[in-house]
Each structure stands twice: as structure tokens, then as C-alpha cells.
Protein backbone atom coordinates (compact mmCIF):
# COMPACT_ATOMS: atom_id res chain seq x y z
CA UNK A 1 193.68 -110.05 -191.69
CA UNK A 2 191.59 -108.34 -188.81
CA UNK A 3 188.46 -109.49 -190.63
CA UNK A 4 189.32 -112.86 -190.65
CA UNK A 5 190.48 -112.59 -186.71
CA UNK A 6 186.91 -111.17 -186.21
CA UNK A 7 185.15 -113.62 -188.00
CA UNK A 8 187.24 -116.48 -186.19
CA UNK A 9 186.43 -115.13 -182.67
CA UNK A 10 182.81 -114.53 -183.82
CA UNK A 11 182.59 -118.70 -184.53
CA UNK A 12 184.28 -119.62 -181.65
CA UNK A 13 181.53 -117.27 -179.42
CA UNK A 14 178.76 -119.02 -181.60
CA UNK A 15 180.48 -122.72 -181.13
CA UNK A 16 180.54 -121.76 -177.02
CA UNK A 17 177.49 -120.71 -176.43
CA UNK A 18 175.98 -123.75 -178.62
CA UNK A 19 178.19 -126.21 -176.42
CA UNK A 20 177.08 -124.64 -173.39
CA UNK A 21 173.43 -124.31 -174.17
CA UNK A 22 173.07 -128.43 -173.07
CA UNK A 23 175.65 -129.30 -170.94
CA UNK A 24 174.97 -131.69 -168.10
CA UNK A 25 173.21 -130.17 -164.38
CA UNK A 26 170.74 -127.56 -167.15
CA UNK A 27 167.65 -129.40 -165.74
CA UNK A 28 166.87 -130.84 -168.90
CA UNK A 29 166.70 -133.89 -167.61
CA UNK A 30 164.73 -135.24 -164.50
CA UNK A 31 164.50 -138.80 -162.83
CA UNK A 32 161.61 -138.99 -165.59
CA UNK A 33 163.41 -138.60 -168.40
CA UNK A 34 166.77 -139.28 -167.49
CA UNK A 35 169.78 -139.11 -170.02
CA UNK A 36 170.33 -142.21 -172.14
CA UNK A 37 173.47 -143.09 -174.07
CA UNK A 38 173.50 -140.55 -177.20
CA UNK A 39 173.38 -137.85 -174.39
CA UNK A 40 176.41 -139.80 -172.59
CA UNK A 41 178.28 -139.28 -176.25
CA UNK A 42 177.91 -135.41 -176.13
CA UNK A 43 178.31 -135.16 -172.70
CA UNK A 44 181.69 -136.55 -172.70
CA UNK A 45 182.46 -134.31 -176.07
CA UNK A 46 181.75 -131.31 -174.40
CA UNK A 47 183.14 -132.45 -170.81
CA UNK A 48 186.14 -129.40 -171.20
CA UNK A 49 183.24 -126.63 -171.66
CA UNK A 50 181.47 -128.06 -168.68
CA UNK A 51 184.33 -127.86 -166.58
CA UNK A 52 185.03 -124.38 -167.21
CA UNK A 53 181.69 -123.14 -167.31
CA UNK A 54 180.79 -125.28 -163.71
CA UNK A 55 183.65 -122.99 -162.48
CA UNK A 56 181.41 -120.18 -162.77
CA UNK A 57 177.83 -121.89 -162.22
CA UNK A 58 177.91 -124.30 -159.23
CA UNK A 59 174.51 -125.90 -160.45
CA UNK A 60 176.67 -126.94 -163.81
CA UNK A 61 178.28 -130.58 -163.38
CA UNK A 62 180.69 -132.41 -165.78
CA UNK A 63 178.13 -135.43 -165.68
CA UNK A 64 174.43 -135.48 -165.91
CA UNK A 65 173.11 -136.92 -162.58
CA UNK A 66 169.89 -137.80 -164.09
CA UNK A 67 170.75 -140.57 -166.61
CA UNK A 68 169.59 -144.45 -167.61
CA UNK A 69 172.98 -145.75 -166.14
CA UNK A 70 175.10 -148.23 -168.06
CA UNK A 71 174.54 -147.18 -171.25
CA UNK A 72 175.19 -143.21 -170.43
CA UNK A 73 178.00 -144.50 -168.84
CA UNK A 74 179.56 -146.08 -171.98
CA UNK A 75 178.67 -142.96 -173.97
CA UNK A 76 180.13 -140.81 -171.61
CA UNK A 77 183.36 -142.80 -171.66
CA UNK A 78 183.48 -143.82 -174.81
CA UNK A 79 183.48 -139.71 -175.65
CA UNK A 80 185.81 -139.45 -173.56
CA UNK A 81 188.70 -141.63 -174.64
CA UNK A 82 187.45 -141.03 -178.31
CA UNK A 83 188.39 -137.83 -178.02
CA UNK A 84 191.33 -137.47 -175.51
CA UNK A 85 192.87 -140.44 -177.40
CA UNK A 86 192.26 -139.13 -180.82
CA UNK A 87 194.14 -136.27 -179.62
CA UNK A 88 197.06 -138.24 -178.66
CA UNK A 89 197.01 -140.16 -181.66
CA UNK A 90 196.92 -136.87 -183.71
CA UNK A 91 200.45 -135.44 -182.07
CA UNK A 92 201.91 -139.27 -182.32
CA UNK A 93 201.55 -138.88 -185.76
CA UNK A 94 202.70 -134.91 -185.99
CA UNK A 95 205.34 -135.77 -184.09
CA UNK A 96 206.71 -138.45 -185.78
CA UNK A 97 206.74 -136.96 -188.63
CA UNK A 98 208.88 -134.21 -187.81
CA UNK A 99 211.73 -136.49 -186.49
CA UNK A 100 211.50 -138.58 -189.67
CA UNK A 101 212.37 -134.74 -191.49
């Protein structure tokens, strides 16, 4: 049992620090190459690890500055509700089926 614990903590360490190594604000991307709307999609996935880790790092924003407009805008949003919804959806369904039990 304590190996398993391990090994789950050890992924979720690895899964952080992957999330975190291209969040928006990194400098990755300048007025040059700004962020189009792929980056938008994983931006808005990965919007609760930014938030937490801009706590600590001021330079570290939930929402790339730098970006092509529009279309990271959709991304962004359509990660967003994607996921937030999906969530929703997911405990809808849960919980339905427990009052049908």
C-alpha cells in the first residue's frame, strides 16, 4: 500500500512540474511570436496550476498576454468551459445515479 501511495505522489510531482513548465507569463512568447489558438486550448486546461503557481511567482499570469487574439481567445475559453463543464456533467451523472439506488 505505501508503494503505491509513493508511486501516486511521485506522478502527481511529475504531472506538476510538466503543467507548470509552459504556463502562460514564462516568456515563451513575445509580441513576435505571440500565442495562437492551440496554446489558448492548454492554457485554459492548465488555468488551476497557473493560478496557484502565480500565487507564488508574480511574473506567472492565468492568461498569456502575448497572443494572436480571437482565436487564443476561443481556445482559452473553449478549455475552459470544456473542462469546468465536463466536470459538472461528470457529478450530474454520479449524482443521479445514486438517487436512482
Amino acid at each position: 500500500m505505501k508503494k503505491k501511495l509513493a508511486i501516486i505522489i511521485i506522478l502527481i510531482i511529475l504531472v506538476a512540474f510538466l503543467l507548470s513548465s509552459c504556463i502562460p507569463g514564462d516568456g515563451k512568447h513575445t509580441t513576435k511570436k505571440p500565442a495562437n489558438f492551440m496554446w489558448g486550448v492548454w492554457h485554459g486546461w492548465i488555468a488551476p496550476v497557473s493560478v496557484v503557481v502565480g500565487i507564488f511567482n508574480s511574473d506567472i499570469r492565468v492568461y498569456e498576454v502575448n497572443n494572436t487574439g480571437w482565436w487564443y481567445d476561443f481556445g482559452f475559453y473553449i478549455a475552459i468551459i470544456s473542462g469546468f463543464g465536463g466536470l459538472g456533467l461528470a457529478r450530474r451523472r454520479k449524482y443521479k445515479k445514486l438517487r436512482e439506488e
